[in-house]
PDB file of N, CA and C in Angstrom:
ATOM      1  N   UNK A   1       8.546  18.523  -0.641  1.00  0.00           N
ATOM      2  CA  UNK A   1       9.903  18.069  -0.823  1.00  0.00           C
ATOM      3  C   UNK A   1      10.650  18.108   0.511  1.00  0.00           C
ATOM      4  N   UNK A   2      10.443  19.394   0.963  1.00  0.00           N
ATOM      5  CA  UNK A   2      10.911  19.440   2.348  1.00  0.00           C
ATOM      6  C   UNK A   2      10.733  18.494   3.323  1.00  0.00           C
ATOM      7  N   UNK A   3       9.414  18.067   3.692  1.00  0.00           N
ATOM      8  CA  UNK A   3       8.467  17.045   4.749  1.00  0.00           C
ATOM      9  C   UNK A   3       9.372  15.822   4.477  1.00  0.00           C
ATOM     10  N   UNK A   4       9.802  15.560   2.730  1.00  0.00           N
ATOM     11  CA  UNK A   4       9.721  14.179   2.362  1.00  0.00           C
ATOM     12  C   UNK A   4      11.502  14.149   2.927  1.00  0.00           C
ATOM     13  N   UNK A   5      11.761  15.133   3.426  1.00  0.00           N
ATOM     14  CA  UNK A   5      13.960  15.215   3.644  1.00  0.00           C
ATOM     15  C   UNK A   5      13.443  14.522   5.372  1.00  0.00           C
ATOM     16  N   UNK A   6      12.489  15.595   5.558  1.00  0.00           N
ATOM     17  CA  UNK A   6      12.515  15.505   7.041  1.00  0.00           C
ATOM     18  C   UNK A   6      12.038  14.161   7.507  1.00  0.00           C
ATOM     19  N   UNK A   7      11.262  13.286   6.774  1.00  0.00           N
ATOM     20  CA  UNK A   7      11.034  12.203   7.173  1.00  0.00           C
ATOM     21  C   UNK A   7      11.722  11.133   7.140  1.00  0.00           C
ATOM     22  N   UNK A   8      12.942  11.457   5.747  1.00  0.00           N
ATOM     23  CA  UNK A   8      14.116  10.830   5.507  1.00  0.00           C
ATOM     24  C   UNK A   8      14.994  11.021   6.835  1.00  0.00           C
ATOM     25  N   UNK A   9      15.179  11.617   7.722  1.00  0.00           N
ATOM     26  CA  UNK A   9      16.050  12.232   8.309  1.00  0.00           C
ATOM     27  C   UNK A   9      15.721  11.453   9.588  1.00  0.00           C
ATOM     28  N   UNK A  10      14.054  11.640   9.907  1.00  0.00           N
ATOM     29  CA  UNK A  10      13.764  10.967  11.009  1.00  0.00           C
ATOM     30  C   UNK A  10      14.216   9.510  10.991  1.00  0.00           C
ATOM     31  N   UNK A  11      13.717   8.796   9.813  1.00  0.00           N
ATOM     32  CA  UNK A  11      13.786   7.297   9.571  1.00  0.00           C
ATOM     33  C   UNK A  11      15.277   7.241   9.860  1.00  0.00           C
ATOM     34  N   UNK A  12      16.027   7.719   9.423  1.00  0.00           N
ATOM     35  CA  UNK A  12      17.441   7.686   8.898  1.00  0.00           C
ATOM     36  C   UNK A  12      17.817   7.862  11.153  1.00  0.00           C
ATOM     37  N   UNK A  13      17.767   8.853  11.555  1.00  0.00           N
ATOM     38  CA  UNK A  13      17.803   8.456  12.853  1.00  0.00           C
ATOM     39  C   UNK A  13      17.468   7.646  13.839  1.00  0.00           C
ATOM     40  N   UNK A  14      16.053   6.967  13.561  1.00  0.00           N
ATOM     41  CA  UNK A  14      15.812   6.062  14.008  1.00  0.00           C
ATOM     42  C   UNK A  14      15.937   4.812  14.016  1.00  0.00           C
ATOM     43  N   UNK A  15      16.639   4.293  12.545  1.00  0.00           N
ATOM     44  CA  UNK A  15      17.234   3.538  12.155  1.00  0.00           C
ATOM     45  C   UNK A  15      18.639   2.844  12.582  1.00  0.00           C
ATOM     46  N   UNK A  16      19.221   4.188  12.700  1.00  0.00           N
ATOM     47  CA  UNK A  16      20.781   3.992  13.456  1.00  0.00           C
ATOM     48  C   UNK A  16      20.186   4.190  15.115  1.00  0.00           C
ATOM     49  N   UNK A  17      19.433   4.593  15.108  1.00  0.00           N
ATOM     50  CA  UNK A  17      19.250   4.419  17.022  1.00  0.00           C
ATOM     51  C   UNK A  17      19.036   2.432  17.254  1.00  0.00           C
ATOM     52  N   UNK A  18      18.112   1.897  16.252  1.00  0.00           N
ATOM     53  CA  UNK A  18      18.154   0.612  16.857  1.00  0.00           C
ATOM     54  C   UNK A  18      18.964   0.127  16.280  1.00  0.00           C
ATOM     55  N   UNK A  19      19.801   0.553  15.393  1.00  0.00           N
ATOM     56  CA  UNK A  19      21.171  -0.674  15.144  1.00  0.00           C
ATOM     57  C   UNK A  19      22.137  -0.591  16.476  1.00  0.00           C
ATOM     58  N   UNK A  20      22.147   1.016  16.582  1.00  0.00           N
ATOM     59  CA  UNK A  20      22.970   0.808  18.021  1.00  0.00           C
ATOM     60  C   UNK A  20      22.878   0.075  19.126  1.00  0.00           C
ATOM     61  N   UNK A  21      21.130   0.055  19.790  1.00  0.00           N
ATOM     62  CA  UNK A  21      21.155  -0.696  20.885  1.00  0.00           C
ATOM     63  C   UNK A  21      20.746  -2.286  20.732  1.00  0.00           C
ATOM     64  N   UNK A  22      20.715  -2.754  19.091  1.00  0.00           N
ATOM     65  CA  UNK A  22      20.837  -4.111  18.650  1.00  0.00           C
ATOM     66  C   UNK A  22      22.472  -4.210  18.561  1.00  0.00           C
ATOM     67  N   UNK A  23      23.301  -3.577  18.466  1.00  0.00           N
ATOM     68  CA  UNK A  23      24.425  -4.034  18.485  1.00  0.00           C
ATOM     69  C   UNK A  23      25.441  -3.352  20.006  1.00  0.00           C
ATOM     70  N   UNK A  24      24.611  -3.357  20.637  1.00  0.00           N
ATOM     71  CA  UNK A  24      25.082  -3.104  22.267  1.00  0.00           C
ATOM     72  C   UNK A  24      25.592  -4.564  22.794  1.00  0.00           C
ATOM     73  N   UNK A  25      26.719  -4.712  23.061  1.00  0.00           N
ATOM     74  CA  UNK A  25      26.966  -5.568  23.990  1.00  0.00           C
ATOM     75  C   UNK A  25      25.357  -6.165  25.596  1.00  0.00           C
ATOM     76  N   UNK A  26      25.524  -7.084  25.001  1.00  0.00           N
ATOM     77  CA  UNK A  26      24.636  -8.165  26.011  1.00  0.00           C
ATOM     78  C   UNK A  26      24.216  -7.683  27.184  1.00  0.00           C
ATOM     79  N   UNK A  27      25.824  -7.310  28.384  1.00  0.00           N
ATOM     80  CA  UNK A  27      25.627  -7.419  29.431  1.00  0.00           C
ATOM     81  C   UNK A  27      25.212  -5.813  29.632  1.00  0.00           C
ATOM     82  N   UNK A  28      25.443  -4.881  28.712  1.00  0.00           N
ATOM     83  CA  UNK A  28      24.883  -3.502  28.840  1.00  0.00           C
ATOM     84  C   UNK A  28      23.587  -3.328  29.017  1.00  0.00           C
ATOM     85  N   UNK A  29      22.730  -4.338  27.957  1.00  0.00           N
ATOM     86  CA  UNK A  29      21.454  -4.380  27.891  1.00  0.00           C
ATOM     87  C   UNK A  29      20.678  -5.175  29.413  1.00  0.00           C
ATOM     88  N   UNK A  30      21.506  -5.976  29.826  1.00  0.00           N
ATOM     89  CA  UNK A  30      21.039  -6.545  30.816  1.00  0.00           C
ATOM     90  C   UNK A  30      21.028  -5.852  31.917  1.00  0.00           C
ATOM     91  N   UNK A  31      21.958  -4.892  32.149  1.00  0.00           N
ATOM     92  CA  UNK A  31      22.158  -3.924  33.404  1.00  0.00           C
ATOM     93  C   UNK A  31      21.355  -2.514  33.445  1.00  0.00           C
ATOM     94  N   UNK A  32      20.528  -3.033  32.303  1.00  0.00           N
ATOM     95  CA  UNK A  32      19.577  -1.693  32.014  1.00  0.00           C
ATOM     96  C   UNK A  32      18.323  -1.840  31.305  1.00  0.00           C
ATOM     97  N   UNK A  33      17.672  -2.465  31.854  1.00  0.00           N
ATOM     98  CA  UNK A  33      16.510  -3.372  31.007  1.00  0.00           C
ATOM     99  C   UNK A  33      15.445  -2.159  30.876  1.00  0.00           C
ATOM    100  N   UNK A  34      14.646  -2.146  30.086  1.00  0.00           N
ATOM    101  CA  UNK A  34      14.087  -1.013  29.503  1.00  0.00           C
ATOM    102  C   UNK A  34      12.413  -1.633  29.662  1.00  0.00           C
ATOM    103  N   UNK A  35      12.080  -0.580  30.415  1.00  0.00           N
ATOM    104  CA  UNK A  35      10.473  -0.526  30.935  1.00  0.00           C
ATOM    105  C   UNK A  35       9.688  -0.114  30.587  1.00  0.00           C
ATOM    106  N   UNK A  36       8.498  -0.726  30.478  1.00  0.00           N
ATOM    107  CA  UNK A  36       7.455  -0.433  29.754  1.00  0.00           C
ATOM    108  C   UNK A  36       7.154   1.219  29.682  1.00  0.00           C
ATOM    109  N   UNK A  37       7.582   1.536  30.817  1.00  0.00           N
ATOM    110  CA  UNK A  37       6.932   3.169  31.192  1.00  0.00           C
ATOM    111  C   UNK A  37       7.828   3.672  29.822  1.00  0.00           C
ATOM    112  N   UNK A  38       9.353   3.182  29.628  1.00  0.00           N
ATOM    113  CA  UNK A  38       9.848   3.856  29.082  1.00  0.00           C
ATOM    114  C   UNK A  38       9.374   3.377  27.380  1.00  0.00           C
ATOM    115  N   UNK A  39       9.411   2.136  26.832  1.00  0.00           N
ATOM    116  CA  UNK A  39       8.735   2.293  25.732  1.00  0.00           C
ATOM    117  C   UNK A  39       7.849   2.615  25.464  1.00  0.00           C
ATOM    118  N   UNK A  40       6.509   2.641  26.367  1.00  0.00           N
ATOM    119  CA  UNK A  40       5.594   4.028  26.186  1.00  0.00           C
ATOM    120  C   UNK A  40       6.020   5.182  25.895  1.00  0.00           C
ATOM    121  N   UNK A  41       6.913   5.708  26.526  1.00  0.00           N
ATOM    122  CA  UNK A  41       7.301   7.230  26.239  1.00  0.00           C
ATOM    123  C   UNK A  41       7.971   7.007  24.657  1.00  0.00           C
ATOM    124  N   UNK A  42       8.284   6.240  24.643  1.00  0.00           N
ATOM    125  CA  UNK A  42       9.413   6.215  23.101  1.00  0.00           C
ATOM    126  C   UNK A  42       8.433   6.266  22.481  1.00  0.00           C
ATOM    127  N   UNK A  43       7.082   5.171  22.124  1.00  0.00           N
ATOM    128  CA  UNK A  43       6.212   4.758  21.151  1.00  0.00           C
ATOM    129  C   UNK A  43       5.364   6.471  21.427  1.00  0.00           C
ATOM    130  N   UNK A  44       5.236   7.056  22.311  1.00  0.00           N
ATOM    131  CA  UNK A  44       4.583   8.675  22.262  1.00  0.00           C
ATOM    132  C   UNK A  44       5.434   9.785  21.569  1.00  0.00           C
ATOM    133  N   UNK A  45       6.728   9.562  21.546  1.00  0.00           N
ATOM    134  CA  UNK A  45       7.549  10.326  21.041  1.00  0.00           C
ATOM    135  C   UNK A  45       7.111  10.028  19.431  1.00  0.00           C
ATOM    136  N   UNK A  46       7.411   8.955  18.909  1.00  0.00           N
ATOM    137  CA  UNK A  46       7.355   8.311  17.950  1.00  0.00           C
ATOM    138  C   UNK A  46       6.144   9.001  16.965  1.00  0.00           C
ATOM    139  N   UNK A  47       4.881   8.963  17.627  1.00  0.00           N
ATOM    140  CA  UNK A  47       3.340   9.312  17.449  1.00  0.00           C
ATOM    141  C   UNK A  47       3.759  10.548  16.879  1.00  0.00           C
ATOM    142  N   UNK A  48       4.092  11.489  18.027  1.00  0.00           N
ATOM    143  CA  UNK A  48       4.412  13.026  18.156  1.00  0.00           C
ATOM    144  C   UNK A  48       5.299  13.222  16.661  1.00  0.00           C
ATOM    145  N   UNK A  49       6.516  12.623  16.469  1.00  0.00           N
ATOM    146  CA  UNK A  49       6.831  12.908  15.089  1.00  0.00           C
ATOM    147  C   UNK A  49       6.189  12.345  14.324  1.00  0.00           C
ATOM    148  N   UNK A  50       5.856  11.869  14.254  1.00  0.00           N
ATOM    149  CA  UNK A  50       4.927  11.340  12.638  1.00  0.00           C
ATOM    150  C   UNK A  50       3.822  12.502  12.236  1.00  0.00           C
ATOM    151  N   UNK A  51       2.891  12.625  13.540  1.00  0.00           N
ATOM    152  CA  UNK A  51       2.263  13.663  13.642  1.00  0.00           C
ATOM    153  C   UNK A  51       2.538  15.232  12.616  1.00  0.00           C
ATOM    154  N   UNK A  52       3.861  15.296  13.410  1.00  0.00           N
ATOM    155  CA  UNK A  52       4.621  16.653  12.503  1.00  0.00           C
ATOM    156  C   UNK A  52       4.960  16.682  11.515  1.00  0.00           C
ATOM    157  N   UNK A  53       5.612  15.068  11.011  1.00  0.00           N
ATOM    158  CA  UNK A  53       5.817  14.977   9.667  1.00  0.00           C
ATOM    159  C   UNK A  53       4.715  15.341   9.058  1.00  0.00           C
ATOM    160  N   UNK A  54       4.055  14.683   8.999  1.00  0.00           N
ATOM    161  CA  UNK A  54       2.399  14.333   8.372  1.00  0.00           C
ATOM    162  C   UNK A  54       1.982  15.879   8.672  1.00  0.00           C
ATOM    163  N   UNK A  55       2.186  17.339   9.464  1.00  0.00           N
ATOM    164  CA  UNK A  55       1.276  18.231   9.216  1.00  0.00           C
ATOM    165  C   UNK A  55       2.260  19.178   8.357  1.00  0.00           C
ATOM    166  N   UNK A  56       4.087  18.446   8.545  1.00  0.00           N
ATOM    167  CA  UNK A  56       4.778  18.997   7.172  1.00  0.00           C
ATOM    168  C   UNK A  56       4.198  19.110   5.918  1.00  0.00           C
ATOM    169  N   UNK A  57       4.030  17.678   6.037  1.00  0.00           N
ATOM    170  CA  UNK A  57       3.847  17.603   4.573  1.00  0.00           C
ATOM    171  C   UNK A  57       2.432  18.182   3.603  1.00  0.00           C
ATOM    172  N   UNK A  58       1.459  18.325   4.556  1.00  0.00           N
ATOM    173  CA  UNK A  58      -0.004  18.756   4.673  1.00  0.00           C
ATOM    174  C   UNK A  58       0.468  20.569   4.073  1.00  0.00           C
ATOM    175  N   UNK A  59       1.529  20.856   4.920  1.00  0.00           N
ATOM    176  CA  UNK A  59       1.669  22.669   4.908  1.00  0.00           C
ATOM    177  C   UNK A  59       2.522  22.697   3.560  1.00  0.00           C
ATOM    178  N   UNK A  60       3.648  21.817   3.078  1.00  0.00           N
ATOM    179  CA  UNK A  60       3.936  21.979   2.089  1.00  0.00           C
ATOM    180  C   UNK A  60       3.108  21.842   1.054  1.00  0.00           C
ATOM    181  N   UNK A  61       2.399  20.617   0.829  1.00  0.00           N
ATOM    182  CA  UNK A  61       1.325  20.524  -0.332  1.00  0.00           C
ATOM    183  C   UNK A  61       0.964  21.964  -0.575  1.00  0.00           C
ATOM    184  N   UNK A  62       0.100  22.377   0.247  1.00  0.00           N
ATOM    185  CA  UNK A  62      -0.705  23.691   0.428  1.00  0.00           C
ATOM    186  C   UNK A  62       0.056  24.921  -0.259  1.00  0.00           C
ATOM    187  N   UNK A  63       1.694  25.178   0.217  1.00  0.00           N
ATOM    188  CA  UNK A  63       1.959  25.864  -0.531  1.00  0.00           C
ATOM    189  C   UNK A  63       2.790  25.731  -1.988  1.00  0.00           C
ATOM    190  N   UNK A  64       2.561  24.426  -1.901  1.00  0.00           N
ATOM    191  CA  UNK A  64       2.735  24.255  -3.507  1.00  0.00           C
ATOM    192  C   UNK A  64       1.538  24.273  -4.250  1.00  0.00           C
ATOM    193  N   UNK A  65       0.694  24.175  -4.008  1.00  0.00           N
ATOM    194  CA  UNK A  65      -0.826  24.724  -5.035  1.00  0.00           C
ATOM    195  C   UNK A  65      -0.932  25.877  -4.506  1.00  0.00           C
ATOM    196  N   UNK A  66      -0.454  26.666  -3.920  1.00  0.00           N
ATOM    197  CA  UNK A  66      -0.298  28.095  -3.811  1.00  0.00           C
ATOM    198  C   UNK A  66       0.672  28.765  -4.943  1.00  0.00           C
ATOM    199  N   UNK A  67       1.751  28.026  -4.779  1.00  0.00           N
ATOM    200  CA  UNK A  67       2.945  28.626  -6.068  1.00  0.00           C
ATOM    201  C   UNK A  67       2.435  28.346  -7.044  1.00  0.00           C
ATOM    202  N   UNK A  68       1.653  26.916  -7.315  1.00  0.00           N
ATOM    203  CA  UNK A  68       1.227  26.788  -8.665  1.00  0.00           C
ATOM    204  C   UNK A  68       0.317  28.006  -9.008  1.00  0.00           C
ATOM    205  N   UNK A  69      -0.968  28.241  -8.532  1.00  0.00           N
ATOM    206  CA  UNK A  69      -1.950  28.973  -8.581  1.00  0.00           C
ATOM    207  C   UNK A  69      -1.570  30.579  -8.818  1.00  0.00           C
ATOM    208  N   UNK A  70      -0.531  30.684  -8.256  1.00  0.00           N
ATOM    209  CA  UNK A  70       0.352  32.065  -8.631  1.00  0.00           C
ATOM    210  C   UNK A  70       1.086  32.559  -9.333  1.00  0.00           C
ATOM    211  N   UNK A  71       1.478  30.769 -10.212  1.00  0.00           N
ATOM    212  CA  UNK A  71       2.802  30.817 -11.105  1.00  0.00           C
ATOM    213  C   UNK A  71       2.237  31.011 -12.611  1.00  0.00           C
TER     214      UNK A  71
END
């Protein structure tokens, strides 16, 4: 349940991150053009959380057939 907030949370941030720089004025974007080096780093960041989500949600499962198994 937890994993499934936190992934809500991520999406939910990342979501409003590209509405923002889709709704950036033109000449902002032009005076700052964004480089490959740097969408590499974004698309690694990106990896890196999913990653965590995904071993959230792995650790929660686990201890929910733990509570079950106990309950």
């Amino acid at each position: 349940m937890r994993s499934k907030l936190i992934a809500v949370a991520i999406a939910t941030g990342l979501g409003v991150t590209s509405f923002t720089v889709a709704a950036a004025p033109a000449q902002n974007r032009a005076s700052s053009p964004t480089s490959n080096a740097e969408v590499e780093l974004l698309k690694a960041q990106l990896a890196t959380l999913q990653a965590k989500v995904e071993e959230l949600e792995q650790r929660t499962d686990a201890q929910s057939d733990i509570n079950v198994s106990t309950g």
